[in-house]
Each structure stands twice: as C-alpha cells, then as structure tokens.
C-alpha atoms as a PDB file:
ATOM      1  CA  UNK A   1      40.197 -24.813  70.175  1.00  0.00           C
ATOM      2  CA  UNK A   2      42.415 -21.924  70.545  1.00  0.00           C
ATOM      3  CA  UNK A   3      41.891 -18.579  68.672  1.00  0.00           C
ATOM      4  CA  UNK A   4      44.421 -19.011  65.679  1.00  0.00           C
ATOM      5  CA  UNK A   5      41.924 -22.162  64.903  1.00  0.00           C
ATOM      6  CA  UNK A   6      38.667 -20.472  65.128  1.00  0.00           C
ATOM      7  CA  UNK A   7      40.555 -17.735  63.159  1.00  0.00           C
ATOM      8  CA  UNK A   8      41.318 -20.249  60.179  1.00  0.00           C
ATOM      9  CA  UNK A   9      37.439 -21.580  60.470  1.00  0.00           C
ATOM     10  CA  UNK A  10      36.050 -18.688  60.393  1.00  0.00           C
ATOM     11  CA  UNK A  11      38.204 -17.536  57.424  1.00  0.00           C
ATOM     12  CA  UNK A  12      37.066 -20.734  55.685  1.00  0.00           C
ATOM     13  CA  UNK A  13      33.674 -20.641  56.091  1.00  0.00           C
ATOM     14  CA  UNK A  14      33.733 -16.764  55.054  1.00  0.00           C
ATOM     15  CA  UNK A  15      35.669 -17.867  52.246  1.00  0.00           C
ATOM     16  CA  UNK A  16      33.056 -20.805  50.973  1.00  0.00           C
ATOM     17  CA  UNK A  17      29.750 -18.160  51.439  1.00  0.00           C
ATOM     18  CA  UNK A  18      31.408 -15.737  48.714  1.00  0.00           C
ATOM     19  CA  UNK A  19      31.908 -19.039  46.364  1.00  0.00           C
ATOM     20  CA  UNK A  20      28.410 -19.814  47.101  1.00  0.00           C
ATOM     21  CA  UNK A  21      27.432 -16.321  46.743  1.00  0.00           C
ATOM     22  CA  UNK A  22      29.310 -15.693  43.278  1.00  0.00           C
ATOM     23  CA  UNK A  23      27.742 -18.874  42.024  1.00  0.00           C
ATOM     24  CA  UNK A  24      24.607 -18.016  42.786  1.00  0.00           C
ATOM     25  CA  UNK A  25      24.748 -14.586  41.356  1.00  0.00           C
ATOM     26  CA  UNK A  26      26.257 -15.340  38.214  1.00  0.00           C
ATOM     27  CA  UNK A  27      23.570 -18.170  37.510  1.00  0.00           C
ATOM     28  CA  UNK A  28      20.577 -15.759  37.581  1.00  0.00           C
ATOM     29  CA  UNK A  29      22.440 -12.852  36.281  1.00  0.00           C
ATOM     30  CA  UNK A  30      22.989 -15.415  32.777  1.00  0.00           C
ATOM     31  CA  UNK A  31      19.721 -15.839  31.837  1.00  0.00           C
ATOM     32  CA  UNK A  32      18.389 -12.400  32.264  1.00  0.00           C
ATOM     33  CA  UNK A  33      21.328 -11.010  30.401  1.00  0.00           C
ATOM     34  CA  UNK A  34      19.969 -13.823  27.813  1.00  0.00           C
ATOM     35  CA  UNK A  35      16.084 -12.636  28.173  1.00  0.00           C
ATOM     36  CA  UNK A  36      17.527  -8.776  27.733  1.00  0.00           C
ATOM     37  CA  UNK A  37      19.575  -9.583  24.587  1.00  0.00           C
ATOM     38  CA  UNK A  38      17.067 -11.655  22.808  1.00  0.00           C
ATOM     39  CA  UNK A  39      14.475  -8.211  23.648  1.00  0.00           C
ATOM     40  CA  UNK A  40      16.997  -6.293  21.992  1.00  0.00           C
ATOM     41  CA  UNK A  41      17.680  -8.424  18.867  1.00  0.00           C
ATOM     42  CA  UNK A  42      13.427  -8.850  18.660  1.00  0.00           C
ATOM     43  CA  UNK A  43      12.742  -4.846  19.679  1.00  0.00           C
ATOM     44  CA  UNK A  44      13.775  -3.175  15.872  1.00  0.00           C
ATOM     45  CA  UNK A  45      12.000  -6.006  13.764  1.00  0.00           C
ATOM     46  CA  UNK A  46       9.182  -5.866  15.834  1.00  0.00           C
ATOM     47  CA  UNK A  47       8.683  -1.575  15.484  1.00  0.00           C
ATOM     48  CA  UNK A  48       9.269  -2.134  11.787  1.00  0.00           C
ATOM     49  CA  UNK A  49       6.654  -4.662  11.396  1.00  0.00           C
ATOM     50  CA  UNK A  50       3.320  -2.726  13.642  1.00  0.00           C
ATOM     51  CA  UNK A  51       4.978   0.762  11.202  1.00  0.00           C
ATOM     52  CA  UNK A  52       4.120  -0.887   8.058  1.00  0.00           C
ATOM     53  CA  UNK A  53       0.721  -2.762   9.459  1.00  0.00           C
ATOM     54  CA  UNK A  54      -0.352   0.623  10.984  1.00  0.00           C
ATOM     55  CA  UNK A  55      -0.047   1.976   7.450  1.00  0.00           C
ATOM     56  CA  UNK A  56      -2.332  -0.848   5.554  1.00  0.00           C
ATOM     57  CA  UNK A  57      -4.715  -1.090   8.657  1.00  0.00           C
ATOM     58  CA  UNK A  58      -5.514   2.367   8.597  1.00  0.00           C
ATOM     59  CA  UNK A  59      -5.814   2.157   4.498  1.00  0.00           C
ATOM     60  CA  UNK A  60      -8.012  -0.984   5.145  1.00  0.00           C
ATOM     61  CA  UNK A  61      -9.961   0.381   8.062  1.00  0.00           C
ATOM     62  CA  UNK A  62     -10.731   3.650   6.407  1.00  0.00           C
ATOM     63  CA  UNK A  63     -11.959   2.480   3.237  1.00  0.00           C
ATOM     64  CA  UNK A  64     -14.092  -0.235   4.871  1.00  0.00           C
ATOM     65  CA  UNK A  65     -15.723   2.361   6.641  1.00  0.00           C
ATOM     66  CA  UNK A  66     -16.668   3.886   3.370  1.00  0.00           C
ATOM     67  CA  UNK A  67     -18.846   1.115   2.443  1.00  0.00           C
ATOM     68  CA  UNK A  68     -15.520  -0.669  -0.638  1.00  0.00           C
ATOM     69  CA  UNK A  69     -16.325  -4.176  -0.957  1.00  0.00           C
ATOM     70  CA  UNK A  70     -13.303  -6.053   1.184  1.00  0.00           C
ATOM     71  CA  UNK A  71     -12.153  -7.307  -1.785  1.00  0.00           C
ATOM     72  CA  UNK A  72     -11.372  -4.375  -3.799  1.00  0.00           C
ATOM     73  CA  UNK A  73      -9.741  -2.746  -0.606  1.00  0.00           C
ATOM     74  CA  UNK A  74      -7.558  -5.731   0.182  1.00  0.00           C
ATOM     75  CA  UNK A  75      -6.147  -5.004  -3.764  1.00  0.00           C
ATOM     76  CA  UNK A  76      -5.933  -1.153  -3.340  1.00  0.00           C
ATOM     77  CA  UNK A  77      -4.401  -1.167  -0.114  1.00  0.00           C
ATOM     78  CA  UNK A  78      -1.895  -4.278  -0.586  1.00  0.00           C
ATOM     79  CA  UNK A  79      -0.689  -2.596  -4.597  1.00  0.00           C
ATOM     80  CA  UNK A  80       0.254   0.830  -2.686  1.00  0.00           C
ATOM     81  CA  UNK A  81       3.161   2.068  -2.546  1.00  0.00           C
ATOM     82  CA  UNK A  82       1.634   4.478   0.451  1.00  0.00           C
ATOM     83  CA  UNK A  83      -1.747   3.103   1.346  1.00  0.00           C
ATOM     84  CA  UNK A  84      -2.024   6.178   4.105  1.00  0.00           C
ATOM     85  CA  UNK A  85      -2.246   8.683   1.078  1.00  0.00           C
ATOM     86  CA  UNK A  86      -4.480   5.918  -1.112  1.00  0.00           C
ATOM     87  CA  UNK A  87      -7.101   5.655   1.752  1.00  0.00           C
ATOM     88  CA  UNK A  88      -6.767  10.013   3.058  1.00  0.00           C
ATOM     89  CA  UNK A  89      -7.682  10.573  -0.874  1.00  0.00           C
ATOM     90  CA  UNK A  90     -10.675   8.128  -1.275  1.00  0.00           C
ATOM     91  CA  UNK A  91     -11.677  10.029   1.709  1.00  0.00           C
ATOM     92  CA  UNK A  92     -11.162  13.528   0.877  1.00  0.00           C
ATOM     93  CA  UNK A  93     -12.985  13.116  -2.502  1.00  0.00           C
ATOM     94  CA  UNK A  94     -16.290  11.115  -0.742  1.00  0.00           C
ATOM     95  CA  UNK A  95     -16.378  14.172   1.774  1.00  0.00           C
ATOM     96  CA  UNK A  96     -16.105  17.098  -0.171  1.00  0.00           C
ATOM     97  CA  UNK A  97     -17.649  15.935  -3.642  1.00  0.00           C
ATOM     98  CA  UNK A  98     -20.575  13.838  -4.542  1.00  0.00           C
ATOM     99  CA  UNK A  99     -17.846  11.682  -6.443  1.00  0.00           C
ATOM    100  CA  UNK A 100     -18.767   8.082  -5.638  1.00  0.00           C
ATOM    101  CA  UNK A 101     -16.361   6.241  -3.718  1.00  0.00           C
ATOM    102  CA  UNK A 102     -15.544   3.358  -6.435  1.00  0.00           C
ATOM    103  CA  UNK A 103     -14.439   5.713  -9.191  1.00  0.00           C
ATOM    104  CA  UNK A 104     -12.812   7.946  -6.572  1.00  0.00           C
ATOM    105  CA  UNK A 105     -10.837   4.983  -5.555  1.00  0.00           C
ATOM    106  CA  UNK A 106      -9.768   3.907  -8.868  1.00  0.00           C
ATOM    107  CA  UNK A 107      -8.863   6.745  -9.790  1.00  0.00           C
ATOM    108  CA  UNK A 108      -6.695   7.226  -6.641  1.00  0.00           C
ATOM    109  CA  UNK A 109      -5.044   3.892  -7.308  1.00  0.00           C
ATOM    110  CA  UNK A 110      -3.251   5.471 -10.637  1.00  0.00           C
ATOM    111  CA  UNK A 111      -2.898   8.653  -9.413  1.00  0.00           C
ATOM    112  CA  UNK A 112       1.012   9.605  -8.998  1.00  0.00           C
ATOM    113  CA  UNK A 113       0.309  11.331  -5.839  1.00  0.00           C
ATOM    114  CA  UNK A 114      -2.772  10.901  -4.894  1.00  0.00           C
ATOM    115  CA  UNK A 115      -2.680  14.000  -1.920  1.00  0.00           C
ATOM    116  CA  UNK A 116      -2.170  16.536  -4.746  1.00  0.00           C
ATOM    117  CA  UNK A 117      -4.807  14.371  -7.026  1.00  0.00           C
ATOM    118  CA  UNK A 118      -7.187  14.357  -4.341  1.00  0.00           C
ATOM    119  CA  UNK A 119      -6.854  18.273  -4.100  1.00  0.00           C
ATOM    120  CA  UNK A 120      -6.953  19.034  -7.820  1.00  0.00           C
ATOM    121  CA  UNK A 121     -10.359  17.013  -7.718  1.00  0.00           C
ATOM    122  CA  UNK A 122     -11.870  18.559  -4.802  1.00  0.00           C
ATOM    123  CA  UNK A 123     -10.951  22.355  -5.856  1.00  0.00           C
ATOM    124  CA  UNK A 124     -12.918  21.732  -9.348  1.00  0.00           C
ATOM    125  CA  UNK A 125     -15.582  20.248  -8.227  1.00  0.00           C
ATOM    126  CA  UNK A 126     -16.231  22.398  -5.112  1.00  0.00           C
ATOM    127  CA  UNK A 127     -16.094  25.592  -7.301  1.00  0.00           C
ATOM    128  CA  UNK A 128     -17.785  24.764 -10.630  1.00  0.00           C
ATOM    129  CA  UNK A 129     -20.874  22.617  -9.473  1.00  0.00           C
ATOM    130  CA  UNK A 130     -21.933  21.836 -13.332  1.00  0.00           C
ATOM    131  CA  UNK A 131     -18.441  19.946 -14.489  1.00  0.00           C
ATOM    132  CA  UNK A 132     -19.107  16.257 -14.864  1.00  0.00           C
ATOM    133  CA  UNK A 133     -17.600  14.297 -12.017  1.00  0.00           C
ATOM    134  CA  UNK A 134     -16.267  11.729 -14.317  1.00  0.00           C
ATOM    135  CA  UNK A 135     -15.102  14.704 -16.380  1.00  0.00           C
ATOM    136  CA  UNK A 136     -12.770  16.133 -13.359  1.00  0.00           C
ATOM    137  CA  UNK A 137     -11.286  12.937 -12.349  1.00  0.00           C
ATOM    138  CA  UNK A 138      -9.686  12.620 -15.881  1.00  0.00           C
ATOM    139  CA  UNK A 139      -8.322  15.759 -16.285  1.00  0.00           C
ATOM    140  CA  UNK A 140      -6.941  15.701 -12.907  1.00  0.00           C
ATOM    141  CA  UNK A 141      -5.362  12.580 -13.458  1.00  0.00           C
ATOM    142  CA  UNK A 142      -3.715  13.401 -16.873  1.00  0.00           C
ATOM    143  CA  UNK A 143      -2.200  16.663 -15.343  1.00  0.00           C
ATOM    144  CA  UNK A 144       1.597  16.816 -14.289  1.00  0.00           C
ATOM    145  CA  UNK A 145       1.174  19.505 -12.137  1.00  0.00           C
ATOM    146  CA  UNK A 146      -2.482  18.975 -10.972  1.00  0.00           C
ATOM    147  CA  UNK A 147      -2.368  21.535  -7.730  1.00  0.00           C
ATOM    148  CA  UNK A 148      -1.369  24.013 -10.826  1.00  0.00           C
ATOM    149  CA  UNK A 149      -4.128  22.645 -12.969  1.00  0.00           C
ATOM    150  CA  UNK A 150      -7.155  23.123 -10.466  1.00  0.00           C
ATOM    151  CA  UNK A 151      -5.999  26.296 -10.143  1.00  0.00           C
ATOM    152  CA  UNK A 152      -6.160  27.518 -13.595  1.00  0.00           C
ATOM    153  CA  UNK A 153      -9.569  25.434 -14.029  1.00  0.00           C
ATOM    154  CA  UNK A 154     -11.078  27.436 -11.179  1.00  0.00           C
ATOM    155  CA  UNK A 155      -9.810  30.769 -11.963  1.00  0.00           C
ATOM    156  CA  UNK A 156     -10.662  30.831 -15.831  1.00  0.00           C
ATOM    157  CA  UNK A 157     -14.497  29.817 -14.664  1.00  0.00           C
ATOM    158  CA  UNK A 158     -14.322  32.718 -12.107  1.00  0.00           C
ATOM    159  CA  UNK A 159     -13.708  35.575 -14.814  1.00  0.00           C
ATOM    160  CA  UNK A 160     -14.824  34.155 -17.803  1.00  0.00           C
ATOM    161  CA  UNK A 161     -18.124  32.954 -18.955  1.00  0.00           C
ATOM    162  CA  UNK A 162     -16.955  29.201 -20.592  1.00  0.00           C
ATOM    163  CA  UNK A 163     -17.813  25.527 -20.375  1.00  0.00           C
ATOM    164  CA  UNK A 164     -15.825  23.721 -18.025  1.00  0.00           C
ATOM    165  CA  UNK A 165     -14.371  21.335 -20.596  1.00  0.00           C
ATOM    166  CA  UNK A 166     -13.549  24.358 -22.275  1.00  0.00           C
ATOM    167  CA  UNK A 167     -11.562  25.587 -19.513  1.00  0.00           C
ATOM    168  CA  UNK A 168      -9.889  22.097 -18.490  1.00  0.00           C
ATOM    169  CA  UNK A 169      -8.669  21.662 -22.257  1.00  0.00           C
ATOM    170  CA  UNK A 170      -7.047  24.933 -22.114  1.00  0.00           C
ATOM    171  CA  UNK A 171      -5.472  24.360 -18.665  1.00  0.00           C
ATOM    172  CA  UNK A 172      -4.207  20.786 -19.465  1.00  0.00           C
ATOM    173  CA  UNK A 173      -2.756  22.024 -22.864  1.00  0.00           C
ATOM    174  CA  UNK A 174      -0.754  25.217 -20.561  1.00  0.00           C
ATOM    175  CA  UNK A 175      -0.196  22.469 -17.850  1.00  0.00           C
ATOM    176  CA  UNK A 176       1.847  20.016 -20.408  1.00  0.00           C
ATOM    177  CA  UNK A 177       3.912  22.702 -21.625  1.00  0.00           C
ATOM    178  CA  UNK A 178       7.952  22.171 -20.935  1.00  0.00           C
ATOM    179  CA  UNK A 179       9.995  24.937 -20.290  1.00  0.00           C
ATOM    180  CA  UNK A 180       7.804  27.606 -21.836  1.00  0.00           C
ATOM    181  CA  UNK A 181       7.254  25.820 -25.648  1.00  0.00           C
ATOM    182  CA  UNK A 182       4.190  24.645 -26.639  1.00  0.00           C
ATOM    183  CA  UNK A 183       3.692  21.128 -27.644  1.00  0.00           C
ATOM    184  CA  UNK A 184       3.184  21.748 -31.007  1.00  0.00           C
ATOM    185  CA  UNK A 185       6.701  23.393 -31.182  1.00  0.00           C
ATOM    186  CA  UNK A 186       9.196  21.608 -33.335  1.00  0.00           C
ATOM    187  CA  UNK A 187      12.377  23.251 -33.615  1.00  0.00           C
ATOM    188  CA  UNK A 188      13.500  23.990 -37.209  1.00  0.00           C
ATOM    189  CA  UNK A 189      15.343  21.693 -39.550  1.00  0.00           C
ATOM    190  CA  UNK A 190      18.860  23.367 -39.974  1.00  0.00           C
ATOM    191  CA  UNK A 191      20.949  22.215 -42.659  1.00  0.00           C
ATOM    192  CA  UNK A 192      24.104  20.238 -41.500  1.00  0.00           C
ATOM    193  CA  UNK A 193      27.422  22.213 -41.710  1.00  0.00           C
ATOM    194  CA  UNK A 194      29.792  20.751 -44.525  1.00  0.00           C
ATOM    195  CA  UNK A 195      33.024  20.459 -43.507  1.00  0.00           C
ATOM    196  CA  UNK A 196      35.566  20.204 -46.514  1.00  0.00           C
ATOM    197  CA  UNK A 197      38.775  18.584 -45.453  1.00  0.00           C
ATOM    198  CA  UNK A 198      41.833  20.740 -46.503  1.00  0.00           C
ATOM    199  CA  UNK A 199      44.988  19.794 -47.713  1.00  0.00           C
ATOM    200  CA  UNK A 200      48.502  21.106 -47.512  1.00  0.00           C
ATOM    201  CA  UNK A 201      50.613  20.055 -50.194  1.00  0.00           C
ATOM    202  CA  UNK A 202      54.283  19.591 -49.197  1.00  0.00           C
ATOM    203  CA  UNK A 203      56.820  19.559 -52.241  1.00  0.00           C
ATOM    204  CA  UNK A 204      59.217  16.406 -52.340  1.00  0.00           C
ATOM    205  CA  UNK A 205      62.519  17.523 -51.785  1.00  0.00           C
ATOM    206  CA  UNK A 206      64.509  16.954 -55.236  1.00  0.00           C
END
C-alpha cells in the first residue's frame, strides 16, 4: 500500500474516532444538562417551602417546650399570620412574669403585634408587682399604642401613690386619644348656611 493510501486510511479512521467521540459526548452531556435543569426548576420551591416550615417548627417546638397541650399549639401556630412572633411572645411573658402560659398564649393569639404586646405586658408587670396578671393582659391588649401604654402605666406608679387600675384607666383613656381630642369630644352642631338663589330680571324688549 503506498503512502497516498495509508494517508486516506488514516484520515478515515481519524475521521470515524471524532464521530464516535462527539456521540459519545453529547449522550452524557444530555442527561446531566437534564439532572442540572430539573435542580434548578426544584431549587426555589424547595427554599420557599423549609422558610415557611422553619417558621411553624420553631412556633411548634417552642411552645411544646413550654409544657401547651399539642393541640392548642397545632391551632395557635397553624392561625398565625407570623408564628415566630406568636411563639417569641408566649415566651417572653412565661420568662419574665409569673403569667401562666395558657392565658399568655391566648392572649398572644389576638394580639395585633404580639412583640410590642409581649413588651407592654412584661414592663407592667415587672415594675408594679401588685397589678393583677389577668388585669395587665387586658389593658395591654385593648391599647393601640401598647409600647406607649406600658410606659405611661409604669411611670404614673413611679411618682404617684395610685392603684394600678387607676393608672391603666387613665393611660388607656390618653392612649385612645386621636390627634390630640379626647373621646368625649364632639365637634359642635353649626347651623347650615342658607343659600338664597338670586335673580336678575331682564326687561322684554318692547
């Protein structure tokens, strides 16, 4: 065989190893481009489902650990809008009052924000010993501004020798006040303006 035909063999053979070669590449690079895609599509789905599980395990795990029955956690946590703050103010409240946990979760449950209710609760009762726990959980639920509210509570009973109920009336009657006016105040009745229609008399043309 001369050299032109071991040429043309050679250039065959070279030829059929890259067609092998190609084939062979593209039909494992397929299904891992497949595996990697379907990751992708799962990947987002699968962060957004362990976020909002985190948030009701940790609701459920912390309020278990408080001694709840499973059934009323299983209702607080699954009703919340954010179980995180539900279970941190059950929590707060059983640590730093002697507020048992049922009625401090119930009342956490109809709290508006229970963070701020948890702190309204926990400044009264820390600082004025003799208020009824019951008594504190009310008021700091009926506030609108209840941060603002535990404050006033706390700093009337600092300065001023008065009940405690006597001091949450007076700061949940200041607290309810809109724009500076009491509730009581009814603006006066004013008297509607009479209009009396006018008219111009235009004489006919004779």
């Amino acid at each position: 065989m001369n050299k032109k035909n071991l040429s043309k063999v050679g250039n065959q053979t070279a030829g059929l190893a890259v067609t092998i070669f190609k084939t062979v590449t593209i039909g494992l690079t397929t299904p891992v481009l497949a595996v990697a895609g379907l990751l992708a599509m799962m990947t987002p789905s699968m962060a957004v489902t362990t976020s909002y599980a985190n948030d009701y395990r940790l609701c459920t795990a912390q309020l278990l650990k408080l001694g709840i029955t499973e059934q009323a956690v299983s209702q607080g946590c699954a009703a919340a809008v954010r179980p995180r703050d539900l279970s941190a103010c059950v929590v707060k409240i059983n640590k730093q009052t002697q507020i048992s946990v049922v009625d401090a979760l119930s009342s956490c449950e109809q709290a508006r924000r229970p963070q701020n209710f948890s702190s309204c609760v926990v400044g009264i009762a820390r600082n004025t010993p003799e208020a009824v726990n019951t008594t504190v959980l009310n008021y700091c639920g009926r506030s609108l501004l209840p941060d603002r509210f535990s404050q006033c509570v706390v700093g009337l009973l600092s300065e001023i020798d008065m009940a405690p109920t006597q001091a949450m009336d007076t700061c949940i009657d200041a607290s309810d006040r809109v724009g500076g006016f009491s509730p009581a105040f009814t603006p006066q009745n004013l008297a509607p303006t009479e209009l009396s229609p006018s008219f111009e008399v235009i004489p006919q043309s004779l």
